[in-house]
C-alpha atoms as a PDB file:
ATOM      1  CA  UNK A   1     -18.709   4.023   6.368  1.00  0.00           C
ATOM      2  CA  UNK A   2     -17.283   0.902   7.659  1.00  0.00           C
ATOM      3  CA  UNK A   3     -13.038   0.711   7.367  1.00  0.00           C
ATOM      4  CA  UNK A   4     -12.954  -2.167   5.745  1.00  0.00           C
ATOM      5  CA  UNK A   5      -8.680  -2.101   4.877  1.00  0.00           C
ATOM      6  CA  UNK A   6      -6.774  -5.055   7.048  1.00  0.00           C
ATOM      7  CA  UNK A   7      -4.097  -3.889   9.015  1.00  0.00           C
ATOM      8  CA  UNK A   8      -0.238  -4.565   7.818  1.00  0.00           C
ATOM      9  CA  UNK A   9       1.061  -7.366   9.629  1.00  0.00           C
ATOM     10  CA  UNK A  10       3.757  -6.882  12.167  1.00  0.00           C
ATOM     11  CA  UNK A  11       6.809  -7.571  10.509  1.00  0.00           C
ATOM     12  CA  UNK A  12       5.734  -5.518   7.484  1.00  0.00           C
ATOM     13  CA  UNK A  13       4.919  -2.435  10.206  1.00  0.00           C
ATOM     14  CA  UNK A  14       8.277  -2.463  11.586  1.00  0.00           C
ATOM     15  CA  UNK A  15       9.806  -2.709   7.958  1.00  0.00           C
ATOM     16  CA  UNK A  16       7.779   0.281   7.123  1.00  0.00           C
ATOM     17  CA  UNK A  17       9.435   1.821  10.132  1.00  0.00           C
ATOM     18  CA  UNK A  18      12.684   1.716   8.796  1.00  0.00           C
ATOM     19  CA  UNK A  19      12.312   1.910   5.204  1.00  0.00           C
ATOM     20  CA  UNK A  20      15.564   3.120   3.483  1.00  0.00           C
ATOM     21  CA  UNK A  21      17.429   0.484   5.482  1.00  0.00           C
ATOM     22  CA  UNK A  22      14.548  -1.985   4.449  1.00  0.00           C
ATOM     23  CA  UNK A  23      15.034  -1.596   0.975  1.00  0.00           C
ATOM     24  CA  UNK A  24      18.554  -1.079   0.806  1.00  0.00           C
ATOM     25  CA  UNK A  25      18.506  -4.867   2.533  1.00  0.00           C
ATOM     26  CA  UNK A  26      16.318  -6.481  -0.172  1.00  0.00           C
ATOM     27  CA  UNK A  27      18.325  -7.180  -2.523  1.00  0.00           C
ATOM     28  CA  UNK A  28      15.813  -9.960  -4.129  1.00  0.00           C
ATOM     29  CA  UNK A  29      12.906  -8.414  -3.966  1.00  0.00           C
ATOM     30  CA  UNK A  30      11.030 -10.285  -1.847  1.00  0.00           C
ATOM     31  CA  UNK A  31      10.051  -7.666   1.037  1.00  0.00           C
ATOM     32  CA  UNK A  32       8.981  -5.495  -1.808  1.00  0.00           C
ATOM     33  CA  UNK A  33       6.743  -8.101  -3.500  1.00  0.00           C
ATOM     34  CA  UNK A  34       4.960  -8.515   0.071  1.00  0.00           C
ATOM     35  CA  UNK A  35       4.416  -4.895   0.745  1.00  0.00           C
ATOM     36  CA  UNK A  36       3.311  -4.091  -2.969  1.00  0.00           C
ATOM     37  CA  UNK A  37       0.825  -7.325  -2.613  1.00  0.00           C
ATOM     38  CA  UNK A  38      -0.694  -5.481   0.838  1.00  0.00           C
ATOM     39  CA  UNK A  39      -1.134  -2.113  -0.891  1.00  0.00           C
ATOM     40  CA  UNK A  40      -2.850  -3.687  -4.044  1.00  0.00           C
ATOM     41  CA  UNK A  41      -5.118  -5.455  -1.931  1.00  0.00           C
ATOM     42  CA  UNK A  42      -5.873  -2.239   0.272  1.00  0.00           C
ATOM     43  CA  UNK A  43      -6.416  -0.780  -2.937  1.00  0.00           C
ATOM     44  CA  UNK A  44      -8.580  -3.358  -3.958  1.00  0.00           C
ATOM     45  CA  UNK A  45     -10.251  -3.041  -0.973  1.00  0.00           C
ATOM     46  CA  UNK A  46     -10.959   0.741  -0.954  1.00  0.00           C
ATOM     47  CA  UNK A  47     -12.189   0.608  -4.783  1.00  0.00           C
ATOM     48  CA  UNK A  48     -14.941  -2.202  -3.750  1.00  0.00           C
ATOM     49  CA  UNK A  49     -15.550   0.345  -0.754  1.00  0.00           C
ATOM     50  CA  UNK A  50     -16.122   3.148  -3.335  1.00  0.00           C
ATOM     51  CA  UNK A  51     -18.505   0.651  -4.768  1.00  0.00           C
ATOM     52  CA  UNK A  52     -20.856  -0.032  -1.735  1.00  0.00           C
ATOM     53  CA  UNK A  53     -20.587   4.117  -0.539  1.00  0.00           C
ATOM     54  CA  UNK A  54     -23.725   5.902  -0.814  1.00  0.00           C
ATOM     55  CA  UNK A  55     -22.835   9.191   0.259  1.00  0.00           C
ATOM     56  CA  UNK A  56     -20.569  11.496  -1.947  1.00  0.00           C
ATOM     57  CA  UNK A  57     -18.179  12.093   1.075  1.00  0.00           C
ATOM     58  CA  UNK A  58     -17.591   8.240   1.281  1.00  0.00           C
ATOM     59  CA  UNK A  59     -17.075   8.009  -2.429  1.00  0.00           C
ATOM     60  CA  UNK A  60     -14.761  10.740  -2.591  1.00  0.00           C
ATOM     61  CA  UNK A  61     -12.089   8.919   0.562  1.00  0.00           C
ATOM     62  CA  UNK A  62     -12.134   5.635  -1.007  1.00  0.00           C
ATOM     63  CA  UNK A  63     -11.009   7.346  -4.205  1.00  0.00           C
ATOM     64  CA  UNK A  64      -8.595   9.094  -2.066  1.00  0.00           C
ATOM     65  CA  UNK A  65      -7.792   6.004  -0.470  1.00  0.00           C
ATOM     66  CA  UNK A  66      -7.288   3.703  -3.154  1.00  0.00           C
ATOM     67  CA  UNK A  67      -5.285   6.372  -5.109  1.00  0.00           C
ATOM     68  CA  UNK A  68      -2.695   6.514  -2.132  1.00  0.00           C
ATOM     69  CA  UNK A  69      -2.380   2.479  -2.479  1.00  0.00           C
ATOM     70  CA  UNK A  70      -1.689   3.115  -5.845  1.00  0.00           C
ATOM     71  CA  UNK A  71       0.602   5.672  -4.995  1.00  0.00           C
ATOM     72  CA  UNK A  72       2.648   3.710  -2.281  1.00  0.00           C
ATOM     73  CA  UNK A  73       3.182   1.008  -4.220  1.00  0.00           C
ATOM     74  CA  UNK A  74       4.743   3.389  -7.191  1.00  0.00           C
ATOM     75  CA  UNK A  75       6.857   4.930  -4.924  1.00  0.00           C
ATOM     76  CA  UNK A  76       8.350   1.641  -3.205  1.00  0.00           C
ATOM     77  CA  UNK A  77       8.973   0.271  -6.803  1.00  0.00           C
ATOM     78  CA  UNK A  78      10.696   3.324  -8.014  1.00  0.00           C
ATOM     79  CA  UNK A  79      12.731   3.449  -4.047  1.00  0.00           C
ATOM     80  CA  UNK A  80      13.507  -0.157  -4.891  1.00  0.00           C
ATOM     81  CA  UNK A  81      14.876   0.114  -8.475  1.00  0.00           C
ATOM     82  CA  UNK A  82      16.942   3.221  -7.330  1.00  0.00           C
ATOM     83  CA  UNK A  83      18.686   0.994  -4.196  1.00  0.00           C
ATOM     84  CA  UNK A  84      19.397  -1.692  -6.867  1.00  0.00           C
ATOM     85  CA  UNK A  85      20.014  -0.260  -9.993  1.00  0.00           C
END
């Protein structure tokens, strides 16, 4: 199966580096609404991959893979309310 998921851009890979002090920093939001818009469209992504798999195995990793989009994105929300609250 062909990985079909794009690659974070730079910026966003070094803010992933440093994460607590990345979200501690955004106080508006905006670095969260960029890395939440990359992980719904990798999700996006690995659901229309699910779509085009023929074999079980590739079914069950986009599943997998779309369900730790989903994930990631939860948990950044939730990191982001707690810095902000």
């Amino acid at each position: 199966m062909k990985n079909e998921l794009a690659a974070a851009p730079a910026d966003l890979q070094r803010r992933l580096g440093a994460l607590h002090d990345a979200i501690k920093a955004d106080r508006d939001g905006g670095d969260l609404r960029r890395l939440d818009n990359y992980f719904a469209d990798c999700e996006a992504r690995a659901r229309q991959m699910r779509l085009r798999a023929s074999e079980y195995d590739d079914k069950a990793f986009a599943d997998l893979l779309a369900d730790a989009c989903g994930a990631s994105r939860r948990v950044l929300q939730q990191a982001w309310q707690l810095a902000h609250a």
